[in-house]
N, C-alpha and C. Protein backbone atom coordinates (compact mmCIF):
# COMPACT_ATOMS: atom_id res chain seq x y z
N UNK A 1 -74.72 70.99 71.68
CA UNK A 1 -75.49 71.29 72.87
C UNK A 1 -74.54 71.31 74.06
N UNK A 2 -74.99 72.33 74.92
CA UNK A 2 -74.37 72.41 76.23
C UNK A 2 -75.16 72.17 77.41
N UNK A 3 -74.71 71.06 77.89
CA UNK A 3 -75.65 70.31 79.27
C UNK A 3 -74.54 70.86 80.47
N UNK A 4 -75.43 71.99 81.55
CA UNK A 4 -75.28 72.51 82.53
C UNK A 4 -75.73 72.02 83.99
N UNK A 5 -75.02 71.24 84.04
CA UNK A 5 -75.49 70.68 85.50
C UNK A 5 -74.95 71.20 86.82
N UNK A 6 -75.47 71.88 87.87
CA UNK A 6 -75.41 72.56 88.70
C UNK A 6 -75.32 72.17 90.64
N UNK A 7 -74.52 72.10 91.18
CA UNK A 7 -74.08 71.63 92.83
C UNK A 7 -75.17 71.87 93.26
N UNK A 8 -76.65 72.63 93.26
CA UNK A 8 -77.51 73.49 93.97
C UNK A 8 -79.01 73.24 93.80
N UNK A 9 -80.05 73.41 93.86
CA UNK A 9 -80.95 72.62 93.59
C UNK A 9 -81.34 73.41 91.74
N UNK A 10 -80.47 74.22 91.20
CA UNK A 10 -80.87 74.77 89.95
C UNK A 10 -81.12 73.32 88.87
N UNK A 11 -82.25 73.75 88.05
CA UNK A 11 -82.32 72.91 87.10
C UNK A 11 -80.85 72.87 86.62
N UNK A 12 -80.69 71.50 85.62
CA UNK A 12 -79.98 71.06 84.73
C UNK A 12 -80.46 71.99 83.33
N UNK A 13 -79.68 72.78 82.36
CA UNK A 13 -79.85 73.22 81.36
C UNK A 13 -79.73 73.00 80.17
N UNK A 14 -79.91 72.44 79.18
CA UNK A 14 -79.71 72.17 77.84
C UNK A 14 -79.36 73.52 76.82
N UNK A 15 -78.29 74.34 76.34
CA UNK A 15 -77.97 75.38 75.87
C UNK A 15 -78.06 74.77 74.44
N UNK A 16 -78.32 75.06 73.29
CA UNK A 16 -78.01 75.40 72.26
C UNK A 16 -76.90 76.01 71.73
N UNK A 17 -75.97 75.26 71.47
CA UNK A 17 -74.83 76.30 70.66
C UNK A 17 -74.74 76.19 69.42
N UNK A 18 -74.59 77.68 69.13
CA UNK A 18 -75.08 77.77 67.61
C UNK A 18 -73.62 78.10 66.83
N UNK A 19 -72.95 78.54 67.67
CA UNK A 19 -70.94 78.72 66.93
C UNK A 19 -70.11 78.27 67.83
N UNK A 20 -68.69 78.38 67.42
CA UNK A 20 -67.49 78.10 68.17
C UNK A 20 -66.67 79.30 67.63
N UNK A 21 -65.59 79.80 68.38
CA UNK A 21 -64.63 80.46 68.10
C UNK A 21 -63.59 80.65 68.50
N UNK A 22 -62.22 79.84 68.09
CA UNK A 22 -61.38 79.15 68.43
C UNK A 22 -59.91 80.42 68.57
N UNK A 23 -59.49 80.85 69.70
CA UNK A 23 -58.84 82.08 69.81
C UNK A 23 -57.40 81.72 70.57
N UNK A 24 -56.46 81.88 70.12
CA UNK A 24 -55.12 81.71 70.74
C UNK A 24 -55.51 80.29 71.76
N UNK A 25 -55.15 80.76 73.15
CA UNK A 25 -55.14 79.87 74.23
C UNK A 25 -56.99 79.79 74.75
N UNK A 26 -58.07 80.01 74.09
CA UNK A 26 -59.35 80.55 74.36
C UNK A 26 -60.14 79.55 73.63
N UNK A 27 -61.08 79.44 73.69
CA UNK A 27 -62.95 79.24 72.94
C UNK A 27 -63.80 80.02 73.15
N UNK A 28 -64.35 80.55 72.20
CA UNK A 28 -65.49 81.40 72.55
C UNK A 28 -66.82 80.53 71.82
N UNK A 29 -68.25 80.45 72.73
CA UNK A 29 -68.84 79.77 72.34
C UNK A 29 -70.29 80.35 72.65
N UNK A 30 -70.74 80.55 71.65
CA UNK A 30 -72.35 80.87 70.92
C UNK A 30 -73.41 80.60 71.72
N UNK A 31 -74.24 80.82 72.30
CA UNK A 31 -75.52 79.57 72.81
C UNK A 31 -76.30 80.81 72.88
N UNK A 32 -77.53 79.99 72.72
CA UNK A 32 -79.25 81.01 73.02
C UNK A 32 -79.36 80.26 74.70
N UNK A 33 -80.16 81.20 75.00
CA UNK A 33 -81.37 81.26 76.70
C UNK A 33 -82.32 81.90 76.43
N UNK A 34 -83.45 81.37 76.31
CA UNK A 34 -84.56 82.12 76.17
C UNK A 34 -84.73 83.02 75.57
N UNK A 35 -84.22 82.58 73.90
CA UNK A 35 -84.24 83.21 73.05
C UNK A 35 -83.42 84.68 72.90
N UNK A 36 -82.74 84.56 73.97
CA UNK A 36 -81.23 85.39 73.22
C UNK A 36 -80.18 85.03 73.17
N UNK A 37 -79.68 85.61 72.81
CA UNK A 37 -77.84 85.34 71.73
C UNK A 37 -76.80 85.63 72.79
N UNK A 38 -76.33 84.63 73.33
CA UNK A 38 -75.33 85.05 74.27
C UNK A 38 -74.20 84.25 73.68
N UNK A 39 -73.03 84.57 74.69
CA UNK A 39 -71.76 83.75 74.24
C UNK A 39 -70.97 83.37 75.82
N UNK A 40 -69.68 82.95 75.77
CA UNK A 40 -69.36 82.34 76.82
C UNK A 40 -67.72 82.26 76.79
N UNK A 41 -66.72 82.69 77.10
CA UNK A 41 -65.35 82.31 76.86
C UNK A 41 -64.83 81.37 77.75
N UNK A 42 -64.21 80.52 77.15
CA UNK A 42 -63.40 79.28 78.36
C UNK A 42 -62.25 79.37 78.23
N UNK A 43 -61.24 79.01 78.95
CA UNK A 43 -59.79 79.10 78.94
C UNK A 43 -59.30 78.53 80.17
N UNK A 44 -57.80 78.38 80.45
CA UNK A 44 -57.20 78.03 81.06
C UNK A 44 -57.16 76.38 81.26
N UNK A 45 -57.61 75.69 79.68
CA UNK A 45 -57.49 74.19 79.90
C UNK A 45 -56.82 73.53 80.70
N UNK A 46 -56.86 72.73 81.34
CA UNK A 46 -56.08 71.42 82.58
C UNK A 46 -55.36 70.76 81.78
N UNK A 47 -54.00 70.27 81.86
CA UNK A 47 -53.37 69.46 81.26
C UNK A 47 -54.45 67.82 81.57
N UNK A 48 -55.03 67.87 82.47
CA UNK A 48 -55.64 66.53 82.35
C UNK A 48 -56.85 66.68 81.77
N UNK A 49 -57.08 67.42 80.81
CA UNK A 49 -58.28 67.56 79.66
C UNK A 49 -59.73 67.73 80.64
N UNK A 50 -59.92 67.73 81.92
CA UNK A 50 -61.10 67.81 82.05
C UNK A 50 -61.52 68.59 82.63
N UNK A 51 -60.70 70.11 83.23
CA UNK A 51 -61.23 70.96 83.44
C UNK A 51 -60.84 72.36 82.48
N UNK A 52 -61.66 73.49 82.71
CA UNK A 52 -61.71 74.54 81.86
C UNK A 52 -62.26 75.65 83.38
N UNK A 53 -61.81 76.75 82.40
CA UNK A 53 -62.33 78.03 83.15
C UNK A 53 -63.15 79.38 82.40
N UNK A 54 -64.61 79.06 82.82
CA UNK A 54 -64.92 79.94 82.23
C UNK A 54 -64.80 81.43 82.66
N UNK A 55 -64.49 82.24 81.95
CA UNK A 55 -63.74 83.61 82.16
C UNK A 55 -64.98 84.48 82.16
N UNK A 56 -64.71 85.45 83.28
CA UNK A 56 -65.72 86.90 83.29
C UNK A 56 -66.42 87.11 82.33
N UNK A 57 -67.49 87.55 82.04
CA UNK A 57 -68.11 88.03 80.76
C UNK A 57 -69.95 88.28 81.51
N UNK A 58 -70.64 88.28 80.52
CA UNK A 58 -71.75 88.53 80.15
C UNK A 58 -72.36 87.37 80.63
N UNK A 59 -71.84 86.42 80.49
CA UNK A 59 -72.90 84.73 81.43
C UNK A 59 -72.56 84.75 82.49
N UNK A 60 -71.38 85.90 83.33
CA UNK A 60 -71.43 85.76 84.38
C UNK A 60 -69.92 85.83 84.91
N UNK A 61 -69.29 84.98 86.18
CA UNK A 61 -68.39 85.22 86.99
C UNK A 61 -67.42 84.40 86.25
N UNK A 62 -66.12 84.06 86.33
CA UNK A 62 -65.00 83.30 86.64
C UNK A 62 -65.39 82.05 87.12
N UNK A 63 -65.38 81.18 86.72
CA UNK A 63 -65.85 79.72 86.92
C UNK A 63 -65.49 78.57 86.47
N UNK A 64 -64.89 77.94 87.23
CA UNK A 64 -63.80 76.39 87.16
C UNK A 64 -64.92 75.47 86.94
N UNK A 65 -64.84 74.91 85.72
CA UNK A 65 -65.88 73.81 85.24
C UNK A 65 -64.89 72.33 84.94
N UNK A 66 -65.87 71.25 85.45
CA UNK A 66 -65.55 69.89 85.23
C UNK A 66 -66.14 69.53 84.14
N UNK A 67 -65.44 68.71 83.61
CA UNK A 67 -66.45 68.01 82.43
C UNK A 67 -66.44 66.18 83.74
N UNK A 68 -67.62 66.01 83.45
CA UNK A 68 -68.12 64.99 84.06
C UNK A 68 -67.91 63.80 83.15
C-alpha cells in the first residue's frame, strides 16, 4: 500500500499497489484509483534514503517526495 499524504487540505490516500518494477537507477510501481490501472516511476534516490523523485508520467508532474 501507498499512503499519500498531501501539504494542502487534499485527503490522505491509501493506493493499492499491485506490482513493482525494478529498472536500472528507477522503480516503477503499479497502483489502482478508482478502479484503474495506473503506474508511477520514482528515481533519483537521496543518498540519505528518504527522499525520491517522482518522474513525469501519467500520475502527473515531477515531484520530490519525503518519506515521513
Amino acid at each position: 500500500m501507498l499512503i499519500a499524504m498531501f501539504h494542502d487540505r487534499t485527503p490522505t490516500r491509501r493506493l493499492k499497489v499491485s506490482d513493482y518494477d525494478y529498472r536500472d537507477d528507477k522503480i516503477v510501481m503499479y497502483w489502482s484509483w478508482k478502479g484503474e490501472k495506473l503506474y508511477t516511476e520514482f528515481s533519483k534516490f537521496g543518498a540519505d534514503r528518504r527522499t525520491m523523485a517522482q518522474q513525469e508520467g501519467e500520475s502527473g508532474p515531477r515531484r520530490v517526495f519525503r518519506r515521513c
